[in-house]
Protein backbone atom coordinates (compact mmCIF):
# COMPACT_ATOMS: atom_id res chain seq x y z
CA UNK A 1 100.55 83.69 106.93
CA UNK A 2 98.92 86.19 104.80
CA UNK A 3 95.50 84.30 104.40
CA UNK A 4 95.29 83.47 108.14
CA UNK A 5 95.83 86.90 108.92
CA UNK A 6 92.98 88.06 106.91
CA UNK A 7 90.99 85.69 107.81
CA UNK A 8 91.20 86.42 111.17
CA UNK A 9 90.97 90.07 110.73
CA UNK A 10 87.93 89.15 108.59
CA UNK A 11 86.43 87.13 111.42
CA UNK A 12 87.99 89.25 114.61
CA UNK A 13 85.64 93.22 112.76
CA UNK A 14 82.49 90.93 111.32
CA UNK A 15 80.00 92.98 111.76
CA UNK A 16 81.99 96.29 112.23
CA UNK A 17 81.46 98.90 109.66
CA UNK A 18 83.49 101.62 108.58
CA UNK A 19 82.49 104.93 109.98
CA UNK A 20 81.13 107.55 106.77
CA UNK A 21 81.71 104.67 104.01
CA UNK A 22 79.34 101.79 105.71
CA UNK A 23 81.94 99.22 104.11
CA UNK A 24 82.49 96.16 106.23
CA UNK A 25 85.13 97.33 108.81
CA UNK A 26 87.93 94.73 107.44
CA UNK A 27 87.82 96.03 103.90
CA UNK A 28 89.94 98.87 105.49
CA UNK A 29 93.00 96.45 106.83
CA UNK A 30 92.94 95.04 103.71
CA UNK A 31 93.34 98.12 102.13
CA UNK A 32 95.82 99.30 104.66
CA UNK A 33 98.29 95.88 103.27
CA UNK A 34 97.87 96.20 100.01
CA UNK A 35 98.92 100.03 100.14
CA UNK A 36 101.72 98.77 102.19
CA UNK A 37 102.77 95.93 99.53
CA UNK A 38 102.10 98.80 96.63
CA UNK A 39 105.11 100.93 98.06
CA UNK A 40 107.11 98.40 99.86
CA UNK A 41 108.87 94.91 99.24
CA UNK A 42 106.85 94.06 102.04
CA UNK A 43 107.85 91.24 104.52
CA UNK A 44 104.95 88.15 104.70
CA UNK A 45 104.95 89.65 108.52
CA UNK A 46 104.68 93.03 107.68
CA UNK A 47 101.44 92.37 105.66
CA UNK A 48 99.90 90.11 108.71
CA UNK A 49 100.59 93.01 111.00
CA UNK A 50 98.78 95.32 108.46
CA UNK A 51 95.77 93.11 107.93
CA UNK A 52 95.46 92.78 111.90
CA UNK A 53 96.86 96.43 112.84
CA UNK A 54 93.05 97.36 114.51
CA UNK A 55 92.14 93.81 115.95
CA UNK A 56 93.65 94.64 119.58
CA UNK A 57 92.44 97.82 119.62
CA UNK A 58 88.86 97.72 118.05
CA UNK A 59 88.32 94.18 118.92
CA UNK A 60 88.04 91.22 121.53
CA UNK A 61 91.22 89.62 120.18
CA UNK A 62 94.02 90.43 122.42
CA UNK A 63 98.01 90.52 121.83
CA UNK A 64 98.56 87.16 123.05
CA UNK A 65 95.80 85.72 120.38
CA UNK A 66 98.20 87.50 118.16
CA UNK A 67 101.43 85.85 119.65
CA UNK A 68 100.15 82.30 119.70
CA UNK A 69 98.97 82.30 116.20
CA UNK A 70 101.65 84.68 114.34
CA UNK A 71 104.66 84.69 116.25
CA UNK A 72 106.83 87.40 118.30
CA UNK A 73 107.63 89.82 115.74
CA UNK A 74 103.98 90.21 114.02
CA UNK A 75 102.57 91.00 117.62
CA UNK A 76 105.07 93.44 118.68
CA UNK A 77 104.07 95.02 115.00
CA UNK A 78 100.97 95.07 116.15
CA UNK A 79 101.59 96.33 119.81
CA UNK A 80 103.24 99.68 117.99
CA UNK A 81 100.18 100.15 116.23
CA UNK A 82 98.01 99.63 119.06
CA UNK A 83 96.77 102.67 120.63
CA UNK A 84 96.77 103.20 124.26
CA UNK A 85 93.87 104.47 125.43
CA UNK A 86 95.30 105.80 128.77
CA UNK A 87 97.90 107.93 127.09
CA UNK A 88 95.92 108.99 124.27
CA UNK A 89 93.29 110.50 126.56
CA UNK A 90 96.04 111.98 128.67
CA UNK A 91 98.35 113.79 126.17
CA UNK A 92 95.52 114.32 123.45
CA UNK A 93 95.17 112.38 120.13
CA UNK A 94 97.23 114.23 117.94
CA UNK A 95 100.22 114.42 120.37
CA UNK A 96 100.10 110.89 121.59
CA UNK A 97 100.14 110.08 117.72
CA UNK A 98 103.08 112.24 117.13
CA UNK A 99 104.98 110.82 119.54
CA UNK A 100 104.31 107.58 119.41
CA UNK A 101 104.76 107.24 115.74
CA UNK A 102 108.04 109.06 115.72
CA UNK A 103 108.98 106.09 117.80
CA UNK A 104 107.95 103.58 116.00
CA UNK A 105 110.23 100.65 114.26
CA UNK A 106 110.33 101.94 110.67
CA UNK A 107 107.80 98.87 109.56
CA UNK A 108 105.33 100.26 111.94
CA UNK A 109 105.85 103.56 111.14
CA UNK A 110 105.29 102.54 106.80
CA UNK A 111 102.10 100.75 108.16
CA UNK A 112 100.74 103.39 110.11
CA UNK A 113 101.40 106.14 107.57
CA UNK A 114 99.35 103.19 104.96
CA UNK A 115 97.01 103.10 107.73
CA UNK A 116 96.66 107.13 107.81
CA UNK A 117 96.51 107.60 104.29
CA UNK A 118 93.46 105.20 103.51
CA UNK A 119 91.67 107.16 106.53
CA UNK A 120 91.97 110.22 104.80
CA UNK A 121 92.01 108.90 101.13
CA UNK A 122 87.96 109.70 101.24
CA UNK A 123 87.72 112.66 103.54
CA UNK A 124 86.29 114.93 101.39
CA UNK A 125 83.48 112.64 101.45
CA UNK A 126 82.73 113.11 105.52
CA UNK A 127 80.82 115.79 107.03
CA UNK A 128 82.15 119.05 107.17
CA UNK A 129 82.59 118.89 110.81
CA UNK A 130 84.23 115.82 111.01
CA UNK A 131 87.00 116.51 108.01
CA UNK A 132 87.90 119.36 109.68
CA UNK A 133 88.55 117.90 113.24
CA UNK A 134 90.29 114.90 111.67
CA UNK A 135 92.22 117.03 109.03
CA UNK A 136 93.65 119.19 112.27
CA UNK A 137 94.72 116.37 114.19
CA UNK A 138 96.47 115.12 111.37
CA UNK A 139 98.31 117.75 110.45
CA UNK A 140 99.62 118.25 113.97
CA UNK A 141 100.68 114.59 114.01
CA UNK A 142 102.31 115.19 111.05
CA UNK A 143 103.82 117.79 112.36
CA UNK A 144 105.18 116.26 115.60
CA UNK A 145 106.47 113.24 113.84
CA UNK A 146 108.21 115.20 110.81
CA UNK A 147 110.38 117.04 114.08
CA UNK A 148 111.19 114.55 115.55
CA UNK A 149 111.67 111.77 113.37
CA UNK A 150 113.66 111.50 109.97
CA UNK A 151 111.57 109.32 107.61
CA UNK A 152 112.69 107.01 105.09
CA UNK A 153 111.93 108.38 101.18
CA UNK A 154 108.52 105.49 101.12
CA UNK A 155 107.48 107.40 104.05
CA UNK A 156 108.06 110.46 103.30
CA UNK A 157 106.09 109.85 99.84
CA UNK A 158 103.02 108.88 102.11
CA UNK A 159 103.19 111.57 104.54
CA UNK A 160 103.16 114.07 101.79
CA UNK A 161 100.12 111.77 99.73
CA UNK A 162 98.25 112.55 103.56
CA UNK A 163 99.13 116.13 103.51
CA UNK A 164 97.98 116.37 100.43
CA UNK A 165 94.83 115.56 101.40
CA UNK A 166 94.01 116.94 104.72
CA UNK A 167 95.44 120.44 103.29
């Protein structure tokens, strides 16, 4: 399941590149599962959810591509980690964020802190302007979700590893 995953995600972002870094886009998902494996005993669905966390949202693959090829529970995975556009104009990025990750199933919730982290892992790296836009919306998503939301000691460690970083 792993493999097909990543070759999906591989195929789903070719040609996508990662904003700042100019790495081919699916090096991040990749990333984003093998932080995930690094602090969890990962389920094989987990990591498929992790390598195809962005497809939905930053590609043309859709959740039922997901569904048919994966299975119930990797799609819903993916569904929590899905942005909605709608909302997240609506409410505002950081709040929508909050919200939605303080609602999340705790496996969503580990990948989407993994997910977080390896966004900010390089930010010193990205204009000035941009570090400090991204570093204040996560710090008030942070925020939201450590109110209302207790976190599990693996996700606590990462939260802190993104404060860390954005502080």
């Amino acid at each position: 399941m792993k493999r097909k995953a990543k070759r999906l995600a591989e195929k789903a972002h070719d040609g996508q590149r990662r904003k700042f870094e100019g790495v081919p886009f699916a090096e991040h998902p990749k990333a984003v599962a093998a932080l995930l494996k690094s602090v969890v005993d990962a389920s094989e669905k987990a990591v498929a959810a992790a390598l195809l966390h962005d497809t939905v949202e930053d590609t043309e693959l859709e959740l039922e591509d997901i569904k048919s090829r994966f299975g119930e529970s990797v799609a819903g995975l993916v569904e929590e980690l899905t942005t909605d556009k709608e909302k997240r104009d609506k409410f505002g990025k950081a709040e929508y964020l909050g919200y939605k990750m303080a609602g999340m199933s705790d496996t969503a919730l580990t990948i989407k802190l993994c997910d977080r982290y390896h966004n900010v892992h390089k930010i010193d790296e990205t204009p000035d302007e941009f570090r400090t836009r991204y570093s204040r919306e996560t710090k008030k998503t942070l925020s939201i979700l450590f109110e209302n939301r207790d976190l599990t000691n693996t996700q606590r460690y990462i939260a802190t590893r993104i404060t860390e970083k954005v502080s």
